[in-house]
Protein backbone atom coordinates (compact mmCIF):
# COMPACT_ATOMS: atom_id res chain seq x y z
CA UNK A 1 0.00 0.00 0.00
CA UNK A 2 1.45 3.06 -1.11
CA UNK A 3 2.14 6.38 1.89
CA UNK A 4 -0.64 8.77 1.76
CA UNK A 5 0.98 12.16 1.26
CA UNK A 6 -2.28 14.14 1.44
CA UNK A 7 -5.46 14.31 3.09
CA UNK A 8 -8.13 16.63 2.44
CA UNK A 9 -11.52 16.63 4.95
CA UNK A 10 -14.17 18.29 4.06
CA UNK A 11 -17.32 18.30 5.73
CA UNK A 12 -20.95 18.06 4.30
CA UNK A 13 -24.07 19.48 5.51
CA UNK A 14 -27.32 19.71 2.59
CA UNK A 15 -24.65 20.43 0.17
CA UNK A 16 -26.16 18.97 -2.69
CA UNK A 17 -26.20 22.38 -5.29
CA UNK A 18 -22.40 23.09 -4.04
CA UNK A 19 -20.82 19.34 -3.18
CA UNK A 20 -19.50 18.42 -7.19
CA UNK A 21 -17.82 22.14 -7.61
CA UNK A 22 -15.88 22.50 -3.96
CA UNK A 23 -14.61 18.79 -4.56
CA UNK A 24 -13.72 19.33 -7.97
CA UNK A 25 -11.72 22.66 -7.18
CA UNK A 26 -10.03 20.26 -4.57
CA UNK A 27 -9.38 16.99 -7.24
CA UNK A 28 -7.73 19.54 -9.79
CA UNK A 29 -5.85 21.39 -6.80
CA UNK A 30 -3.91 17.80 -5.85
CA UNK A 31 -3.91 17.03 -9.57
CA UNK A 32 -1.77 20.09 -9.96
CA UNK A 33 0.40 19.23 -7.16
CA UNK A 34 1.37 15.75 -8.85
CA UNK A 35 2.59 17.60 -12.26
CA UNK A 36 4.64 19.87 -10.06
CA UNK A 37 8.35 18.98 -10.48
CA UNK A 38 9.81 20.47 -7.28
CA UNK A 39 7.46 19.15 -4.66
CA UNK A 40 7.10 16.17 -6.50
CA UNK A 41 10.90 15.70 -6.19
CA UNK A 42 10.85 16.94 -2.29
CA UNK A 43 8.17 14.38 -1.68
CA UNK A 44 8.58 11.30 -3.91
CA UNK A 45 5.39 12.11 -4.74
CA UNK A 46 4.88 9.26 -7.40
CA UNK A 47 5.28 6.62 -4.66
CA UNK A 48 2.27 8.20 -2.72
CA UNK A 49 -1.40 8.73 -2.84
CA UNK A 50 -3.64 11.41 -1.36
CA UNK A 51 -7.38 11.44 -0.42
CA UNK A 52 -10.35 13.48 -0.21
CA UNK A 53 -12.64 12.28 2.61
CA UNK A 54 -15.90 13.39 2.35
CA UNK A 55 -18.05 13.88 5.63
CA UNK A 56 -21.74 13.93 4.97
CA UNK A 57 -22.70 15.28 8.75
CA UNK A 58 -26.60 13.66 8.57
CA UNK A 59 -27.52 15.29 5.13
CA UNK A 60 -31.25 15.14 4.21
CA UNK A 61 -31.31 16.90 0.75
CA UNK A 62 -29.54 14.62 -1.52
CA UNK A 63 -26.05 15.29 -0.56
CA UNK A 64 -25.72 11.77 0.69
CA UNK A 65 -26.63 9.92 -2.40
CA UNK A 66 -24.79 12.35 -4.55
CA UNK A 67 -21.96 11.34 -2.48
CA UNK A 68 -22.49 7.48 -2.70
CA UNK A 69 -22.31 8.01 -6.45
CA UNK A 70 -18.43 10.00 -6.77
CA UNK A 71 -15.69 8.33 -7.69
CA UNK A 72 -12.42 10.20 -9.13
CA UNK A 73 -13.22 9.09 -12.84
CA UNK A 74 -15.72 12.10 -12.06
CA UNK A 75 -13.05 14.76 -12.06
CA UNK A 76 -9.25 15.56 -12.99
CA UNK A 77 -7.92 15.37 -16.72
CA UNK A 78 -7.14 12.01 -17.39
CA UNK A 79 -6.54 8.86 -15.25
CA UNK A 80 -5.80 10.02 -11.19
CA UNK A 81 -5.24 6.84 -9.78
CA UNK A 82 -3.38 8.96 -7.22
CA UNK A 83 -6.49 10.26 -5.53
CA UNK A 84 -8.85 8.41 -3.32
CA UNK A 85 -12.56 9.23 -2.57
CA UNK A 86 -13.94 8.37 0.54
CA UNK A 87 -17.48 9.22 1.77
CA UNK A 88 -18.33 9.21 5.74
CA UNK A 89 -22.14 9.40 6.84
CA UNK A 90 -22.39 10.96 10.33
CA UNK A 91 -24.83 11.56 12.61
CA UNK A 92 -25.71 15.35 12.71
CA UNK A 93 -23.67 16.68 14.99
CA UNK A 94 -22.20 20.06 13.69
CA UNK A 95 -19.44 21.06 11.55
CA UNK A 96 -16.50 20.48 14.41
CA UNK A 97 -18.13 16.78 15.08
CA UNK A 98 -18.02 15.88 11.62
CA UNK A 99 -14.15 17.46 10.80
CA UNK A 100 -13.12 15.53 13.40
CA UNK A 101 -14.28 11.86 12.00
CA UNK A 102 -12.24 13.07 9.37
CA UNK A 103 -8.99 13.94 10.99
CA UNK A 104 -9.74 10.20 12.70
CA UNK A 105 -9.62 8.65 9.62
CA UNK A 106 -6.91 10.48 7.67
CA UNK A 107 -4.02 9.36 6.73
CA UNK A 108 -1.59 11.88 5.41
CA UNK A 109 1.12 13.28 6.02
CA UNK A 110 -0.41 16.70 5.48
CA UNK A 111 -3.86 17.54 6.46
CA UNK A 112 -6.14 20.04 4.67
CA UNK A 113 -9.68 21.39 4.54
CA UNK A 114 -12.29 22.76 1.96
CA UNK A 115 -15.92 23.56 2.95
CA UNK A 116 -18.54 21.88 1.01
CA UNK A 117 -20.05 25.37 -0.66
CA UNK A 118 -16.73 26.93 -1.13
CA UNK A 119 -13.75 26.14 -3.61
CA UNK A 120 -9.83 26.38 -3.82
CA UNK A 121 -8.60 28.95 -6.37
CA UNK A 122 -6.25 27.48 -9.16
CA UNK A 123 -2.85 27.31 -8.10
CA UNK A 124 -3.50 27.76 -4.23
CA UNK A 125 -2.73 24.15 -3.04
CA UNK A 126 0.73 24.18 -4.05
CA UNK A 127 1.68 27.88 -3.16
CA UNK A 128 0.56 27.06 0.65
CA UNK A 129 2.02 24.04 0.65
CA UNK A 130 5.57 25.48 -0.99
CA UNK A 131 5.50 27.68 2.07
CA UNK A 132 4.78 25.55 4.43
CA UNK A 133 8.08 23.42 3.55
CA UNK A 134 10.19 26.83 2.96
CA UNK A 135 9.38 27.70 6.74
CA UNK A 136 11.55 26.41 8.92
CA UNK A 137 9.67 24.04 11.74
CA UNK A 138 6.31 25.33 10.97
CA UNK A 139 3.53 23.25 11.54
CA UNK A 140 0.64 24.79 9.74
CA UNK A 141 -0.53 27.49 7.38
CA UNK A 142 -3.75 29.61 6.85
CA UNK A 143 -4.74 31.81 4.52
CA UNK A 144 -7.53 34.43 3.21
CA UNK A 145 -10.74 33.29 2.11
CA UNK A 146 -12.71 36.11 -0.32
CA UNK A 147 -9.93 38.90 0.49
CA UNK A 148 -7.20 39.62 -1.46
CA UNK A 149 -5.80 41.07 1.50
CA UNK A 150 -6.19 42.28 4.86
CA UNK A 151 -4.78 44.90 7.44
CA UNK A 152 -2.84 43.06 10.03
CA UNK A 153 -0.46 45.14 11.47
CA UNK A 154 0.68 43.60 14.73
CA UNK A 155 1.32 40.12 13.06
CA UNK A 156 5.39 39.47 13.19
CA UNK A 157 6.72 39.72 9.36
CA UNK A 158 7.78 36.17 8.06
CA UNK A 159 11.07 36.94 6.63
CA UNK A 160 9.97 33.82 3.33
CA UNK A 161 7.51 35.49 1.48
CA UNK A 162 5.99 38.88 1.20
CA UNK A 163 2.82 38.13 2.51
CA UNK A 164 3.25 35.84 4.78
CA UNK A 165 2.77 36.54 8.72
CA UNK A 166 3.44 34.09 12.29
CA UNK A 167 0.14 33.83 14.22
CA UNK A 168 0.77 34.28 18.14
CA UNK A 169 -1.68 32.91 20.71
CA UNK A 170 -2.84 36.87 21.00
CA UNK A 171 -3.00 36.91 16.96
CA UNK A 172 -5.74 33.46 17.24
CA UNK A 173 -7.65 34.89 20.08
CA UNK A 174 -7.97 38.29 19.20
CA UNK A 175 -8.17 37.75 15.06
CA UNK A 176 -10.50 35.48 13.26
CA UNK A 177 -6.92 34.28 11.52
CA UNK A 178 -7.87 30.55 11.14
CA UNK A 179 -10.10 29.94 8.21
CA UNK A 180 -10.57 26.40 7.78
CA UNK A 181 -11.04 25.82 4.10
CA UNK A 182 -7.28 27.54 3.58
CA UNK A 183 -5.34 25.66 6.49
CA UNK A 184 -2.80 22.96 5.89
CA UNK A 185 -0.95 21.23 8.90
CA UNK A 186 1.60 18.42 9.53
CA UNK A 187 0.77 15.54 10.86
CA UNK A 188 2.07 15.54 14.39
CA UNK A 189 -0.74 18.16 15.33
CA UNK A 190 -3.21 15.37 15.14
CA UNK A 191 -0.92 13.07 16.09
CA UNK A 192 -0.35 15.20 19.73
CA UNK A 193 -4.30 15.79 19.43
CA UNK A 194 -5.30 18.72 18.13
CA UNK A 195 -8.77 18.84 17.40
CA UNK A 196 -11.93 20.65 16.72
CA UNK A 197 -14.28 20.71 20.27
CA UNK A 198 -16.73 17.97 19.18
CA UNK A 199 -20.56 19.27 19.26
CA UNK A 200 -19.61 22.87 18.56
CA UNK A 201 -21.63 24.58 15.41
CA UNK A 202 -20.29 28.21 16.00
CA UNK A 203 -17.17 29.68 16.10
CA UNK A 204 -15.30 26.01 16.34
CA UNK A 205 -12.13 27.46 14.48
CA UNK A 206 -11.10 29.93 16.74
CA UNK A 207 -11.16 27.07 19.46
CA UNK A 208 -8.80 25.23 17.25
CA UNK A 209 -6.39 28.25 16.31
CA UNK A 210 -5.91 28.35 19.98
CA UNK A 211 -5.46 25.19 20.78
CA UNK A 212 -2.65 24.82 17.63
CA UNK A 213 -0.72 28.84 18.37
CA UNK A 214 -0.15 27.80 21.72
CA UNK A 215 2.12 25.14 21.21
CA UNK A 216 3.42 25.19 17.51
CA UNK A 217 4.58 27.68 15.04
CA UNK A 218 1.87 28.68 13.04
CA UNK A 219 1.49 31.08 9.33
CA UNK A 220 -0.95 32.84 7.82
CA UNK A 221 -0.50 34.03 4.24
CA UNK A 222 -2.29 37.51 3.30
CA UNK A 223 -3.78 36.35 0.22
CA UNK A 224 -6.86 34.88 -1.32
CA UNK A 225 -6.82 31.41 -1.22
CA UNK A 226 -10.46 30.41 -1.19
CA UNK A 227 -13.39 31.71 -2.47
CA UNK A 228 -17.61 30.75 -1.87
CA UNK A 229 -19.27 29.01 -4.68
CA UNK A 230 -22.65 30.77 -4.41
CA UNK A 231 -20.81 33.96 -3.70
CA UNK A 232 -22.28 34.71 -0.30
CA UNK A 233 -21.08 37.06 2.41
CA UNK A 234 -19.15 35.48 5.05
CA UNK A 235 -21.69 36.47 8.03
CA UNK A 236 -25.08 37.55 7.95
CA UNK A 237 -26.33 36.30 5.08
CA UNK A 238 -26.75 32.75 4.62
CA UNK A 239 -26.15 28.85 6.68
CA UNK A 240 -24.48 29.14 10.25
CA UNK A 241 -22.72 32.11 9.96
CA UNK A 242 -26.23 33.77 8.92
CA UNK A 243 -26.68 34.21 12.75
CA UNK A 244 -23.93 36.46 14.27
CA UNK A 245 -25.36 36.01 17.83
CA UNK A 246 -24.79 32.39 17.84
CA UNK A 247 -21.28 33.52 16.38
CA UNK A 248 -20.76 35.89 19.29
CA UNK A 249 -22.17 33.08 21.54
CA UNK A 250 -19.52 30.66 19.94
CA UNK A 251 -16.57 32.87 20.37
CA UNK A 252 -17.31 33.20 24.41
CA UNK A 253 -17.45 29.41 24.67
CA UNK A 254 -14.38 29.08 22.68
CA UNK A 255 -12.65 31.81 24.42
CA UNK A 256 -13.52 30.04 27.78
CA UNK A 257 -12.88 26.74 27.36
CA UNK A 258 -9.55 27.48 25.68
CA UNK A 259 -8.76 29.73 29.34
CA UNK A 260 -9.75 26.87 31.04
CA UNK A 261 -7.83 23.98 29.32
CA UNK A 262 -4.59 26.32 28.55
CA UNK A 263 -4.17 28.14 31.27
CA UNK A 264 -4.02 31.15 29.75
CA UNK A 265 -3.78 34.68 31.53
CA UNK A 266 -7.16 36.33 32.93
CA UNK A 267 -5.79 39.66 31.03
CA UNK A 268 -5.39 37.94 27.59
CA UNK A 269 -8.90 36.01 28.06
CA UNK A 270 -10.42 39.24 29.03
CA UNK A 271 -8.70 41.10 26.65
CA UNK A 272 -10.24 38.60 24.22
CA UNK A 273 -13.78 38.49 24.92
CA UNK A 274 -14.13 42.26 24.96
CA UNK A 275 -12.54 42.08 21.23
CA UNK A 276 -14.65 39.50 20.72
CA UNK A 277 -17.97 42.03 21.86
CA UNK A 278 -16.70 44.86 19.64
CA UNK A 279 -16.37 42.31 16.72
CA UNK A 280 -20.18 41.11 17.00
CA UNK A 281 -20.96 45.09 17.19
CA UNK A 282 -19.01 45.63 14.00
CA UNK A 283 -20.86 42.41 12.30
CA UNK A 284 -24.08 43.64 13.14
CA UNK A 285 -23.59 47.45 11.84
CA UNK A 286 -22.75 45.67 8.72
CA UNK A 287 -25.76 43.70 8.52
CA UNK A 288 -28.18 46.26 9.40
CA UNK A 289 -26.20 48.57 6.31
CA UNK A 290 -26.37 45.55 3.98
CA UNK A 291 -30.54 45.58 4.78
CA UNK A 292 -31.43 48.89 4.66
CA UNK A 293 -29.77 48.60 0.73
């Protein structure tokens, strides 16, 4: 059995108009990866497979039987016997429940993540992943989804790549740095147990940003990366993050549990949760501006 280099999660929730396009932007993606020569020298990459696990978190509006029916002679250019499929059906149980089966499952030795309704831009898999082995001893990278940029000015300069920033503890807790979708990480993060909190539906990510800046050396890259398939705001408008109160909820139970569990000062939790407060403000000035359009 040939070394899986790559595994992709990517959790499923009534998906069904959105499932084909954000796994197809993720089979060309690792496609691409393959035909490139330096990373395909780095890694032996022609000895190795990679896989896209697919976790269908209690769908009821097709997205399970679409799912039963993929197979990579769907997608890709030609004949990918390099790429796996694999199709999980969960329990509902949230979005953090459900990316976690994944990570249980995976095999790679590099993890990644799309969202079902949103897809990797062309070329974005192997620019993260370039930087990711450029950096010396980092362990994962993030990167902007729908920006081209951002203003981060307190983030320490990566000295690699223009763009590219560390993310401190502070940077996770006080920053929504961490998008999922963009984020590749070595194995030993899920190997020491790093994980989403099971059961969580809001906010889960900024749980898991803290959880990974606290111990290992962690990038984010100030450039689009990602981008939503049915072009939808990122709060406010449409599926969990339509309701920013359960976001602001989520953030406070992230916020606490990650005080709790790392011990982390009463200044810099506090400090948090009242950036946290002014960040559900800002959301829902935003909201009330996009309405009254």
């Amino acid at each position: 059995m040939k070394k899986v280099f790559l595994s992709v999660v990517i959790p499923f929730y009534n998906s069904n108009r959105t499932a084909r396009e954000s796994i197809a932007s993720v089979f060309d993606e690792i496609e691409n990866l393959y035909q490139d020569k330096n990373l395909a020298k780095i890694y032996s990459l022609e000895d190795t497979v990679s896989e896209i696990i697919c976790c269908n978190d209690g769908s009821d509006d097709g997205t399970a039987e679409y799912l039963d029916g993929v197979s990579s002679a769907d997608f890709g250019s030609g004949n990918c016997s390099f790429i796996e499929i694999k199709v999980m059906h969960l329990k509902n149980c949230g979005v953090a429940s459900a990316r976690n089966a994944g990570l249980d499952v995976c095999r790679g030795s590099f993890i990644a993540f799309n969202d079902s309704d949103d897809m990797w831009l062309k070329g974005s898999l192997v620019k993260r992943l370039s930087i990711l082995t450029e950096e010396p001893n980092a362990d994962l990278i993030t990167a902007n989804h729908e920006y081209d940029s951002q203003f981060i000015p307190k983030y320490a300069k990566a000295k690699s790549h223009v763009n590219l920033f560390y993310i401190s503890l502070k940077d996770g807790l006080y920053k929504n740095c961490f998008i999922a979708q963009n984020s590749i990480l070595k194995r030993r993060m899920i190997d020491d147990g790093v994980r989403f909190k099971d059961g969580m539906r809001y906010s889960e990510e900024l749980y898991f940003i803290g959880k990974a800046a606290y111990k290992y050396k962690c990038l984010f890259l100030n450039e689009k990366m990602s981008k939503s398939i049915m072009k939808k705001e990122r709060f406010g408008e449409s599926g969990l993050s339509k309701n920013i109160r359960a976001l602001k909820k989520g953030e406070a139970r992230s916020l606490k549990l990650l005080y709790k569990e790392l011990g982390i000062s009463y200044g810099l939790y506090f400090g948090a949760r009242v950036h946290s407060l002014f960040r559900y403000l800002k959301r829902a000035f935003i909201v009330a501006k996009r309405k009254a359009v």
